[in-house]
PDB file of N, CA and C in Angstrom:
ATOM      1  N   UNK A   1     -65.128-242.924 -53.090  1.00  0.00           N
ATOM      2  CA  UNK A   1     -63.784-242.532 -53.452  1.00  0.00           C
ATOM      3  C   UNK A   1     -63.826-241.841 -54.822  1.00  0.00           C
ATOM      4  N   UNK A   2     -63.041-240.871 -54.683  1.00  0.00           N
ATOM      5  CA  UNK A   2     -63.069-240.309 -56.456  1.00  0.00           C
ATOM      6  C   UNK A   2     -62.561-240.541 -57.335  1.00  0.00           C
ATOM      7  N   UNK A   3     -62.757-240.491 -58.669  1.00  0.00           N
ATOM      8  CA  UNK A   3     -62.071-241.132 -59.745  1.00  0.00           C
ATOM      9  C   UNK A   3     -60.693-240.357 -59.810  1.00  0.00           C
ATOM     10  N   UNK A   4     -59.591-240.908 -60.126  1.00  0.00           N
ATOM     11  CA  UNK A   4     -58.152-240.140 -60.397  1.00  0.00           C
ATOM     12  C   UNK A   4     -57.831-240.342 -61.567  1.00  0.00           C
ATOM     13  N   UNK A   5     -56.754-239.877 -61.831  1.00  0.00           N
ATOM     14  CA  UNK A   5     -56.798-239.210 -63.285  1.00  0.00           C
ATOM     15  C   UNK A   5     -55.119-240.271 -63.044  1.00  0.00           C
ATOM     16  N   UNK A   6     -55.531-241.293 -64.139  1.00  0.00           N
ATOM     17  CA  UNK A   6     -54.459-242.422 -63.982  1.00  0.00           C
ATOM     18  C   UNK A   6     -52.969-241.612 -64.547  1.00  0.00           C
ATOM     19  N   UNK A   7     -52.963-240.613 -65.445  1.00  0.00           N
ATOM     20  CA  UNK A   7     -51.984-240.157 -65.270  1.00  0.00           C
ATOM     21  C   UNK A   7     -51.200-239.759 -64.413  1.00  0.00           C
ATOM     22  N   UNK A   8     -51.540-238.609 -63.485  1.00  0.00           N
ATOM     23  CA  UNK A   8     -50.886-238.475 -62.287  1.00  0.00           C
ATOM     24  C   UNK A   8     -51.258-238.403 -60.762  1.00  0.00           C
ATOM     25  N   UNK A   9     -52.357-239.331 -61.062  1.00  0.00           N
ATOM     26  CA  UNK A   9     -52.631-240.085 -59.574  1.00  0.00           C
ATOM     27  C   UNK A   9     -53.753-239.162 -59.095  1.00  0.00           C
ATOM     28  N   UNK A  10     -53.521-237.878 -59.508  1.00  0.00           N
ATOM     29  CA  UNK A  10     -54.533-236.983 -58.521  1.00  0.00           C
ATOM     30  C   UNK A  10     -56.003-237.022 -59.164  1.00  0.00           C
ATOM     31  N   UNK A  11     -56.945-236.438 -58.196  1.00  0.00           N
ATOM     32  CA  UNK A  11     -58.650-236.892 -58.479  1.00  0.00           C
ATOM     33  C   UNK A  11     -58.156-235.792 -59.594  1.00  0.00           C
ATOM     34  N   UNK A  12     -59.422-236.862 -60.240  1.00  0.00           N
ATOM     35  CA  UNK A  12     -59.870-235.900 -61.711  1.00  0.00           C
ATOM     36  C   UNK A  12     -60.559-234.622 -61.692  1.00  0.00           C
ATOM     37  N   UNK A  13     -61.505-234.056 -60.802  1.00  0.00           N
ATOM     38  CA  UNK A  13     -61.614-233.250 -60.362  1.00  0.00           C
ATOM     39  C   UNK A  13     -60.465-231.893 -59.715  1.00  0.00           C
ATOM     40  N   UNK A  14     -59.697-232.452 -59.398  1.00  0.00           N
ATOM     41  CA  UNK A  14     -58.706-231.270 -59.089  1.00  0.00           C
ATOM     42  C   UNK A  14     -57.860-231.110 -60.422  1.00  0.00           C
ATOM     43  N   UNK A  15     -57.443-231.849 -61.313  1.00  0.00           N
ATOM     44  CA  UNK A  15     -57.386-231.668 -62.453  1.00  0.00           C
ATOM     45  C   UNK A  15     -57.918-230.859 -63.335  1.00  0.00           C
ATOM     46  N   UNK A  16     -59.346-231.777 -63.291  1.00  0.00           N
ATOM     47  CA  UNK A  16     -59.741-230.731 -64.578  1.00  0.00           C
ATOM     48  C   UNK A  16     -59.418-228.804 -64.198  1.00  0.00           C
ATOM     49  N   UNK A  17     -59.821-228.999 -62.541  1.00  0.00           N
ATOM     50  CA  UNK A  17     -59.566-227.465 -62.215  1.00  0.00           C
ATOM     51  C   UNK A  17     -58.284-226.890 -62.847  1.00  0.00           C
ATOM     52  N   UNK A  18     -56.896-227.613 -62.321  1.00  0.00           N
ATOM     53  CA  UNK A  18     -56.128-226.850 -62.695  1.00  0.00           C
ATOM     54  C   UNK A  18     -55.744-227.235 -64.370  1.00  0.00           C
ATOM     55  N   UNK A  19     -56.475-227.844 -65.084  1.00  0.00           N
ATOM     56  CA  UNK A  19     -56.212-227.324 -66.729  1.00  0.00           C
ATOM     57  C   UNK A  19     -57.467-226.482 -67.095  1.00  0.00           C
ATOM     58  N   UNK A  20     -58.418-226.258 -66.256  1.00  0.00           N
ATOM     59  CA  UNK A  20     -59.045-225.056 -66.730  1.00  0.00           C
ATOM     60  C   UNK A  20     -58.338-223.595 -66.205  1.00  0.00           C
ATOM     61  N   UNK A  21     -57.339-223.613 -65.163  1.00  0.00           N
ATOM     62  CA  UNK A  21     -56.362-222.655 -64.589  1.00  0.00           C
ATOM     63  C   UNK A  21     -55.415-222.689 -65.628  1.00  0.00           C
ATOM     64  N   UNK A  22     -55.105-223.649 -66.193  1.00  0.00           N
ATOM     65  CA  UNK A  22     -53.880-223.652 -67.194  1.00  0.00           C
ATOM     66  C   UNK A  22     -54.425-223.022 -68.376  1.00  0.00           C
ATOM     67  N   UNK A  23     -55.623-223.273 -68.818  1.00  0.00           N
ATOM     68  CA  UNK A  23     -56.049-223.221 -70.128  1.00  0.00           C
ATOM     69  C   UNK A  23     -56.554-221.331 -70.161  1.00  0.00           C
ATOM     70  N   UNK A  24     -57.145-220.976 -68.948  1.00  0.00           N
ATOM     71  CA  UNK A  24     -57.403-219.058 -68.754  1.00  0.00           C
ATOM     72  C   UNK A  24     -55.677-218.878 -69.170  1.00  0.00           C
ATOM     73  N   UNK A  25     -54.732-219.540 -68.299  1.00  0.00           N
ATOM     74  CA  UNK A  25     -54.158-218.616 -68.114  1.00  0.00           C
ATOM     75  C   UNK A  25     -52.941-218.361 -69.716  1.00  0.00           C
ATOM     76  N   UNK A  26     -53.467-219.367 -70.454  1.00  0.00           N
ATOM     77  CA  UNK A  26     -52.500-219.314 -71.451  1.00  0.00           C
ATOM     78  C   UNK A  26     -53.379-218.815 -72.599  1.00  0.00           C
ATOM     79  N   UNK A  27     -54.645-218.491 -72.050  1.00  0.00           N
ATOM     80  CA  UNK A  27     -55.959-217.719 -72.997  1.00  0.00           C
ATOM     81  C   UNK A  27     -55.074-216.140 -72.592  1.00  0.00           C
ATOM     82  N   UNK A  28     -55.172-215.465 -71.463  1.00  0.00           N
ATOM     83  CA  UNK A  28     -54.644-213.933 -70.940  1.00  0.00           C
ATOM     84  C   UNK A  28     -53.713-214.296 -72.061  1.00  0.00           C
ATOM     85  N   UNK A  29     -52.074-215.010 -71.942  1.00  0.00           N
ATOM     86  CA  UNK A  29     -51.296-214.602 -72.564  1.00  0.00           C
ATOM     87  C   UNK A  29     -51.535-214.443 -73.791  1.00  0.00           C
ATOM     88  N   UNK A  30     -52.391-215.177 -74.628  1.00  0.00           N
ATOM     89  CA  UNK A  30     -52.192-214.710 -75.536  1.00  0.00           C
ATOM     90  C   UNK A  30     -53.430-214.048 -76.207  1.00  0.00           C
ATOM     91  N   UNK A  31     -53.811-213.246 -75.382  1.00  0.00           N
ATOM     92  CA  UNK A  31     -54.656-212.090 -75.895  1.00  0.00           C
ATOM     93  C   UNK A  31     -53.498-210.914 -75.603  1.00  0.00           C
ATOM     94  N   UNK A  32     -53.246-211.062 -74.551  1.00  0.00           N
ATOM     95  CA  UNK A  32     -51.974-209.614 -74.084  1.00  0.00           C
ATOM     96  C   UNK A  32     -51.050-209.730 -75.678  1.00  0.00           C
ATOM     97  N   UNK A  33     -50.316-210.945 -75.837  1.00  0.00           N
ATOM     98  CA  UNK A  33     -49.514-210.721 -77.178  1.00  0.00           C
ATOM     99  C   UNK A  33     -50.334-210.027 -78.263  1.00  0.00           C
ATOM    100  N   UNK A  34     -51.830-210.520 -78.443  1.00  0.00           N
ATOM    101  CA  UNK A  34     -52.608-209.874 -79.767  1.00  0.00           C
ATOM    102  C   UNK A  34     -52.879-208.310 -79.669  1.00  0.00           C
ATOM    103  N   UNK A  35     -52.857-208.229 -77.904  1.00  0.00           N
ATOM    104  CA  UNK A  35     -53.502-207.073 -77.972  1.00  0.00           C
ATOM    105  C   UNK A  35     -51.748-205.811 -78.490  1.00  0.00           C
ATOM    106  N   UNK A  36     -50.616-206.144 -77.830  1.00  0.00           N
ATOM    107  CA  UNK A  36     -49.395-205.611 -77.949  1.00  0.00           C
ATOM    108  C   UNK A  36     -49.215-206.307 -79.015  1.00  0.00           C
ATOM    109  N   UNK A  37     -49.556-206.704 -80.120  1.00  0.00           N
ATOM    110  CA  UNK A  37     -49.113-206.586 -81.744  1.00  0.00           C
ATOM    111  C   UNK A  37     -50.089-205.475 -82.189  1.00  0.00           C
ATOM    112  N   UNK A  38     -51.674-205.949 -82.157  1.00  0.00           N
ATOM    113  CA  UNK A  38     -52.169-204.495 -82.629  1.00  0.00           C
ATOM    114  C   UNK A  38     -51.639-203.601 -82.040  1.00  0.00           C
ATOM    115  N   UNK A  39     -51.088-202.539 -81.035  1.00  0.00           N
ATOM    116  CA  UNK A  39     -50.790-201.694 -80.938  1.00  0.00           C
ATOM    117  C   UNK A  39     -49.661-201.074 -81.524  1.00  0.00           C
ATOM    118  N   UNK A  40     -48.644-202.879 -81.724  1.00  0.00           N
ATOM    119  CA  UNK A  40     -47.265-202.321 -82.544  1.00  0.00           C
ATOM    120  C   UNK A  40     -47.873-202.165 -83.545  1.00  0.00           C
ATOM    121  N   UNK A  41     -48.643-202.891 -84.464  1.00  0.00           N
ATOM    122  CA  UNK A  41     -49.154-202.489 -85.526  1.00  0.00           C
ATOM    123  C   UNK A  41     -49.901-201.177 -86.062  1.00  0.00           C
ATOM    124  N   UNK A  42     -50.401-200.615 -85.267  1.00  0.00           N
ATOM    125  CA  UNK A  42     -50.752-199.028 -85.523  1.00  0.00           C
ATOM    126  C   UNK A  42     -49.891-198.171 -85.254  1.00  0.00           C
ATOM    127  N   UNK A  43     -48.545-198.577 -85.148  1.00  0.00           N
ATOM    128  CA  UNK A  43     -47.346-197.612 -85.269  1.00  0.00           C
ATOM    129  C   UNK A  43     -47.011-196.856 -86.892  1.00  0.00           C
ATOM    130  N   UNK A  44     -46.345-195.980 -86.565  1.00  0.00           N
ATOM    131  CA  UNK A  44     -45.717-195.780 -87.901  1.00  0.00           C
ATOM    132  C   UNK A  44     -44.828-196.950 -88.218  1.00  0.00           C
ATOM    133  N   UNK A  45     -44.122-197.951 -87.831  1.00  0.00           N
ATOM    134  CA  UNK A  45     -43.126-198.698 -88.253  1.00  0.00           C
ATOM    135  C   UNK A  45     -44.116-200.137 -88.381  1.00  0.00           C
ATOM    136  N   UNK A  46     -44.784-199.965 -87.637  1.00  0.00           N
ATOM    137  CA  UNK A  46     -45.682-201.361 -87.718  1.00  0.00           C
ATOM    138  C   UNK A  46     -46.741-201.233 -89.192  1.00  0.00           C
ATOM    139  N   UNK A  47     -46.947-199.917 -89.559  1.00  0.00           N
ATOM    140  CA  UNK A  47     -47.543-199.876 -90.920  1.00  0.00           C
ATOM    141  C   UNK A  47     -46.429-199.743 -91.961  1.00  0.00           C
ATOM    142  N   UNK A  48     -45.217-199.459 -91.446  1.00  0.00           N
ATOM    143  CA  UNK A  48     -44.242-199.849 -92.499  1.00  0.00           C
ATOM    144  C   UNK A  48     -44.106-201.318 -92.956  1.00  0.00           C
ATOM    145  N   UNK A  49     -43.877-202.104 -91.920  1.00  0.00           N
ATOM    146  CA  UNK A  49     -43.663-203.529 -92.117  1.00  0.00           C
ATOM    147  C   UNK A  49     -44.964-204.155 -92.425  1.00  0.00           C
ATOM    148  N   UNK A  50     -45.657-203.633 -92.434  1.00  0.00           N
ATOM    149  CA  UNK A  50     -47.469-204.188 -93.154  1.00  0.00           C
ATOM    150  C   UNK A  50     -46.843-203.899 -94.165  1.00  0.00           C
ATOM    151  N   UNK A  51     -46.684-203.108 -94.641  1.00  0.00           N
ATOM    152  CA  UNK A  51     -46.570-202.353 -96.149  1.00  0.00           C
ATOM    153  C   UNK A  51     -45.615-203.469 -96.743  1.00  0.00           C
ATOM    154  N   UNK A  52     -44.653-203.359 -96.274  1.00  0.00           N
ATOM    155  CA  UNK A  52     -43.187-204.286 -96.741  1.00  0.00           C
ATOM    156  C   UNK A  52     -44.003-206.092 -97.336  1.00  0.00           C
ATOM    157  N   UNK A  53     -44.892-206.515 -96.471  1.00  0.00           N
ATOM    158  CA  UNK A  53     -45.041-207.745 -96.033  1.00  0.00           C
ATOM    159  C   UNK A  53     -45.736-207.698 -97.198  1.00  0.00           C
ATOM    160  N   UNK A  54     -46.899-206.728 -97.381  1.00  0.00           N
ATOM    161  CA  UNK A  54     -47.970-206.536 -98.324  1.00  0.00           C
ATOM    162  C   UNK A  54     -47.151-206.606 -99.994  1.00  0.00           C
ATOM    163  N   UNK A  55     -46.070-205.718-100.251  1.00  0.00           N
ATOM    164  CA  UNK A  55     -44.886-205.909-101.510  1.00  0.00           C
ATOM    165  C   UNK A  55     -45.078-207.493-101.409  1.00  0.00           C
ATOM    166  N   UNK A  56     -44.152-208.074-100.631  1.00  0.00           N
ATOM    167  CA  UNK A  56     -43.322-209.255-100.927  1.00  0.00           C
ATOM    168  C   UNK A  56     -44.815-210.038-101.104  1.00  0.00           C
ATOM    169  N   UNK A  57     -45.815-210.172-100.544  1.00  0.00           N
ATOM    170  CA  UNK A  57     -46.733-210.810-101.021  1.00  0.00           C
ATOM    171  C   UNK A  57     -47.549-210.569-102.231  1.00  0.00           C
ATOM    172  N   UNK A  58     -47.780-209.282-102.529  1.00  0.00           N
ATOM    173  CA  UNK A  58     -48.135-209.618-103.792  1.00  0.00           C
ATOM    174  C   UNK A  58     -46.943-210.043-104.812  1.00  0.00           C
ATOM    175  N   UNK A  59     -45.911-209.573-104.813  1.00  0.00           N
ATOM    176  CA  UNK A  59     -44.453-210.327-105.920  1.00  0.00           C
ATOM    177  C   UNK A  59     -44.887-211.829-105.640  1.00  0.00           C
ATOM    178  N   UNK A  60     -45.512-212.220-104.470  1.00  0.00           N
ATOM    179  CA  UNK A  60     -45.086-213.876-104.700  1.00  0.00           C
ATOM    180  C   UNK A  60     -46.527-214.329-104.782  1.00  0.00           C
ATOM    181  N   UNK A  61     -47.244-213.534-105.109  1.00  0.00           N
ATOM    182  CA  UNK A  61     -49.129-214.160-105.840  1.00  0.00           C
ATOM    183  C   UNK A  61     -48.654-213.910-107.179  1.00  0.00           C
ATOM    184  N   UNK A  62     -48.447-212.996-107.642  1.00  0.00           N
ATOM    185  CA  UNK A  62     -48.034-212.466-108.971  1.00  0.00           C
ATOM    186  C   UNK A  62     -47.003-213.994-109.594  1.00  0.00           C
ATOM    187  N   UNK A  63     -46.328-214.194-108.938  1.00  0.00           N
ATOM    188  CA  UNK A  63     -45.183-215.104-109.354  1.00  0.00           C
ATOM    189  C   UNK A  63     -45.946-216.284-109.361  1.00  0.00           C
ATOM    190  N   UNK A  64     -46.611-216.778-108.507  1.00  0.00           N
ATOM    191  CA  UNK A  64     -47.687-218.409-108.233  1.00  0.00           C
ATOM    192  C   UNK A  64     -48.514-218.279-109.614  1.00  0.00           C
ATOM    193  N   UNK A  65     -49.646-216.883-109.883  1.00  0.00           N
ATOM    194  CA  UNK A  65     -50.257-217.018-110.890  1.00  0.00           C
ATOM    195  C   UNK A  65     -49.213-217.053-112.603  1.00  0.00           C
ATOM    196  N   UNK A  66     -48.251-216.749-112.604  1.00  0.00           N
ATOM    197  CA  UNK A  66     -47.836-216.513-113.806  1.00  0.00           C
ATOM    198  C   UNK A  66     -46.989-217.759-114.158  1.00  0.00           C
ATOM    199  N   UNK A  67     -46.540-218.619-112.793  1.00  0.00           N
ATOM    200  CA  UNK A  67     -46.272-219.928-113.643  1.00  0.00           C
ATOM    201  C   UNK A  67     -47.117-221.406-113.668  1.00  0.00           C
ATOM    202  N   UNK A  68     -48.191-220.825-112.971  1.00  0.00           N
ATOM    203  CA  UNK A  68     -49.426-221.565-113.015  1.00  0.00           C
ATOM    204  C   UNK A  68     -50.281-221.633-114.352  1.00  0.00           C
ATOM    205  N   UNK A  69     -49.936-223.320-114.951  1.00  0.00           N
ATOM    206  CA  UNK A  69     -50.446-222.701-116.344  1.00  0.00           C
ATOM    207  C   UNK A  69     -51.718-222.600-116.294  1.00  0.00           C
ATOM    208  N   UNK A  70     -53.058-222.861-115.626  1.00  0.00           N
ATOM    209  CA  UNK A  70     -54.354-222.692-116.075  1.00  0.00           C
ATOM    210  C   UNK A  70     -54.511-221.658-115.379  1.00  0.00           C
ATOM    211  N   UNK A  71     -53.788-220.422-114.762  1.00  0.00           N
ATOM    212  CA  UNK A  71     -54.140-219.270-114.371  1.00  0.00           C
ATOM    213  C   UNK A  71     -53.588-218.175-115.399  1.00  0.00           C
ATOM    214  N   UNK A  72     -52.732-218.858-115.680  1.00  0.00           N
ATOM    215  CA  UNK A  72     -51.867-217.679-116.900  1.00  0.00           C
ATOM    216  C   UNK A  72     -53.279-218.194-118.154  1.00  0.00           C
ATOM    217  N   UNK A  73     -53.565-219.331-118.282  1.00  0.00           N
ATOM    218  CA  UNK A  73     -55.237-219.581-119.675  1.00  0.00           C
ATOM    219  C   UNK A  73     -56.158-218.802-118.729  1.00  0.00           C
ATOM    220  N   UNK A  74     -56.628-218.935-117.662  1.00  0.00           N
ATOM    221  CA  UNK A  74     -57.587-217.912-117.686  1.00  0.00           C
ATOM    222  C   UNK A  74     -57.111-216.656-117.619  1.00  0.00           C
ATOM    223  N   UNK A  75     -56.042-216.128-117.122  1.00  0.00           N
ATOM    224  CA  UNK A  75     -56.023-214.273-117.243  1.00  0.00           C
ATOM    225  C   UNK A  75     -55.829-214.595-118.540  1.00  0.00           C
ATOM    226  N   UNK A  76     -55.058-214.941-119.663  1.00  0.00           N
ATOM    227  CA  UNK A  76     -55.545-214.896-120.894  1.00  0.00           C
ATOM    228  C   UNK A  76     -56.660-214.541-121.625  1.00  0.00           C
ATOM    229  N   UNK A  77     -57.603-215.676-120.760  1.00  0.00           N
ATOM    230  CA  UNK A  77     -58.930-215.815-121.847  1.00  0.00           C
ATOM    231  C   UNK A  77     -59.701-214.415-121.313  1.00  0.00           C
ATOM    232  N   UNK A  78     -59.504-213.648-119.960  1.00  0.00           N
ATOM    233  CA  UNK A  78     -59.658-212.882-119.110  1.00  0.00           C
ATOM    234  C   UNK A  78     -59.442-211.066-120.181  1.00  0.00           C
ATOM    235  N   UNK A  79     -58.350-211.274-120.700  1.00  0.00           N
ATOM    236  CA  UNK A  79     -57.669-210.394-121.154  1.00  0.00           C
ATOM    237  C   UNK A  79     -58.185-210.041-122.740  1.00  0.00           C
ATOM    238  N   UNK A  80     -58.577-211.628-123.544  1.00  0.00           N
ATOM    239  CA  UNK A  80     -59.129-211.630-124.418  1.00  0.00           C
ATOM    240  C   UNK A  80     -60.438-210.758-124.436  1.00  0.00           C
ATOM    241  N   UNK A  81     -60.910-210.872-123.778  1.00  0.00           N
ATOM    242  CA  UNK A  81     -62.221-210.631-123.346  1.00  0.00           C
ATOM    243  C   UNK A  81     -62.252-208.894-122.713  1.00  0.00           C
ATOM    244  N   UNK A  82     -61.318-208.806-123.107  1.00  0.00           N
ATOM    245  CA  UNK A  82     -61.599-207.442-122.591  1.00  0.00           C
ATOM    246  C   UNK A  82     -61.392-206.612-121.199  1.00  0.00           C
ATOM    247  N   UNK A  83     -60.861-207.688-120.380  1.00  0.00           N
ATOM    248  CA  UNK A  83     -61.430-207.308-118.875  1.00  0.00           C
ATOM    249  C   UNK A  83     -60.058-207.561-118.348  1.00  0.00           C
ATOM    250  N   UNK A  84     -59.311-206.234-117.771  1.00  0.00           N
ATOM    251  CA  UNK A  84     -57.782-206.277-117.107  1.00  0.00           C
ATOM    252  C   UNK A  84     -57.975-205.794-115.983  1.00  0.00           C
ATOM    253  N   UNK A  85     -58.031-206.705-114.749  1.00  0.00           N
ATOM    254  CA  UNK A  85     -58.002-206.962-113.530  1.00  0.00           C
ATOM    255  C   UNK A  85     -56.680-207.289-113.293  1.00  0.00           C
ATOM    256  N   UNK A  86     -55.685-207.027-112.093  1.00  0.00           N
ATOM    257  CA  UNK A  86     -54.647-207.586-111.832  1.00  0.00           C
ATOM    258  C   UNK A  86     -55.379-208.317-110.478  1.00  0.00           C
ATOM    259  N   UNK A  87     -55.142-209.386-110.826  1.00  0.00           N
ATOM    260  CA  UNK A  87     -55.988-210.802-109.590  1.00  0.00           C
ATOM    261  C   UNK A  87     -54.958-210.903-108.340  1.00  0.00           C
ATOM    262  N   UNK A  88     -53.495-210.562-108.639  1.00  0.00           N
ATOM    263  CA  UNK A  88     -52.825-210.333-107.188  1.00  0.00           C
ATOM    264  C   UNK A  88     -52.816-209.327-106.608  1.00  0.00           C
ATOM    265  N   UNK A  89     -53.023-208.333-107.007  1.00  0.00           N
ATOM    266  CA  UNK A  89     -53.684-206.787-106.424  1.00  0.00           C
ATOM    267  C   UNK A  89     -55.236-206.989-105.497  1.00  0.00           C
ATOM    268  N   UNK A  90     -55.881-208.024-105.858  1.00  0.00           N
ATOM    269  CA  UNK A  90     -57.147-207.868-105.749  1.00  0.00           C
ATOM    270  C   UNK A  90     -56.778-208.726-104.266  1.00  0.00           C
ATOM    271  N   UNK A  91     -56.178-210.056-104.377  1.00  0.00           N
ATOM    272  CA  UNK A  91     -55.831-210.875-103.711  1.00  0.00           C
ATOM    273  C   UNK A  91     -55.312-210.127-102.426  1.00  0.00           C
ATOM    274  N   UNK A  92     -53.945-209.530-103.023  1.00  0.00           N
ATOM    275  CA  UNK A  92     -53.536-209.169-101.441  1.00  0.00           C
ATOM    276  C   UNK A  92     -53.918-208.514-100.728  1.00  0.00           C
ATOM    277  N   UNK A  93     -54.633-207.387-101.372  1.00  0.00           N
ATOM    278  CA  UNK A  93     -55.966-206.068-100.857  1.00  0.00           C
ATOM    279  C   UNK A  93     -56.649-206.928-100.140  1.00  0.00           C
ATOM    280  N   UNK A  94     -57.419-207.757-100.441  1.00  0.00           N
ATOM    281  CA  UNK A  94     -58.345-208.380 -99.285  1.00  0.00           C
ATOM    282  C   UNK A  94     -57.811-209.023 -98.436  1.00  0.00           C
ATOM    283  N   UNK A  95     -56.524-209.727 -98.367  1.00  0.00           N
ATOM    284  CA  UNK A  95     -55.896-209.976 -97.598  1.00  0.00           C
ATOM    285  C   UNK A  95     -55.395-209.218 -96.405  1.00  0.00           C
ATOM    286  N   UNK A  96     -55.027-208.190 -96.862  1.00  0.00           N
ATOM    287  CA  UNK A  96     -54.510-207.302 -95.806  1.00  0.00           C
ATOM    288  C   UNK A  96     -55.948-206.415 -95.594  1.00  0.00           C
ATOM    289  N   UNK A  97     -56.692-206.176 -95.999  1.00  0.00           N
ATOM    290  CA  UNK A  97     -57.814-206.082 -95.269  1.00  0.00           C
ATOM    291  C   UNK A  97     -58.597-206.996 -93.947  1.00  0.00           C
ATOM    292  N   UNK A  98     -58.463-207.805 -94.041  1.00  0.00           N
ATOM    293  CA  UNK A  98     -59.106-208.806 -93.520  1.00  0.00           C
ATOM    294  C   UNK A  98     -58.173-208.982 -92.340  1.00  0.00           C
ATOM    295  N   UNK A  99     -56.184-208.525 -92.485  1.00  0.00           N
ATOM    296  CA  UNK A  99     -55.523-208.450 -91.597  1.00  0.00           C
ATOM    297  C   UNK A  99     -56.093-207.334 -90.773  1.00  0.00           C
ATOM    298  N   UNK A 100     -55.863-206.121 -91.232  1.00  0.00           N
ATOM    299  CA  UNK A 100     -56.468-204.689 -90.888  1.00  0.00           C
ATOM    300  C   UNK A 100     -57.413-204.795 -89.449  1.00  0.00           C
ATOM    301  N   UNK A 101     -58.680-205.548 -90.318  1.00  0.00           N
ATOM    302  CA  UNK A 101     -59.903-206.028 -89.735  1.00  0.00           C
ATOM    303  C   UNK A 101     -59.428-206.559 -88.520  1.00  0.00           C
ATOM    304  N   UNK A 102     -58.891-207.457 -88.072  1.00  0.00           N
ATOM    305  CA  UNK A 102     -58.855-208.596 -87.401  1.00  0.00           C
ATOM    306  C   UNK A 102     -57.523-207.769 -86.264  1.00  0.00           C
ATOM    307  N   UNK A 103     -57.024-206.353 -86.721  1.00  0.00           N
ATOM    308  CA  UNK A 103     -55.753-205.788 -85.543  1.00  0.00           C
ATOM    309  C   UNK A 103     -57.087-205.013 -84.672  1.00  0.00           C
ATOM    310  N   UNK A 104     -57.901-204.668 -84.985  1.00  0.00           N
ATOM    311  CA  UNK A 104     -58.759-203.713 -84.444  1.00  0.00           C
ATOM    312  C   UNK A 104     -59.623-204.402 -83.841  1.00  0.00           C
TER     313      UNK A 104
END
């Protein structure tokens, strides 16, 4: 006799089948969604709203580092020293790189 799957009575075997049927089929959906965002995303409006997203995120790295007091002492000691990097420029650049990366 086969083992059943005390949850809902049926063999474990026909189970596992249909959550490996469940599990493809909710894999398709959501590759179809990734694949129809990259494409919205290589729109003209879809690189607008990158763009937009890319603003409001660096304003709010910019804002985290400047009331962060041991980030405001190191760009200080940073600045002392000679060396003017803006660290949320750098931040969100790789960020949205790495988005970039990952539509393609």
């Amino acid at each position: 006799m086969p083992e059943t799957d005390p949850a809902t009575g049926m063999p474990k075997s026909e189970m596992e089948k249909k959550s490996n049927v469940e599990r493809f089929n909710r894999l398709s959906e959501q590759k179809g969604r990734s694949d129809q965002l990259v494409e919205d995303i290589n729109t003209e409006k879809g690189q607008l709203v990158l763009h937009k997203i890319q603003e409001h995120l660096l304003t709010r790295v910019n804002k985290l580092i400047d009331e962060d007091g041991e980030c405001r002492a190191l760009k200080k000691l940073l600045l002392t020293m000679g060396v003017e990097i803006s660290m949320g420029d750098m931040a969100v650049e790789r960020l949205m790189k790495l988005v970039m990366k990952q539509a393609r």
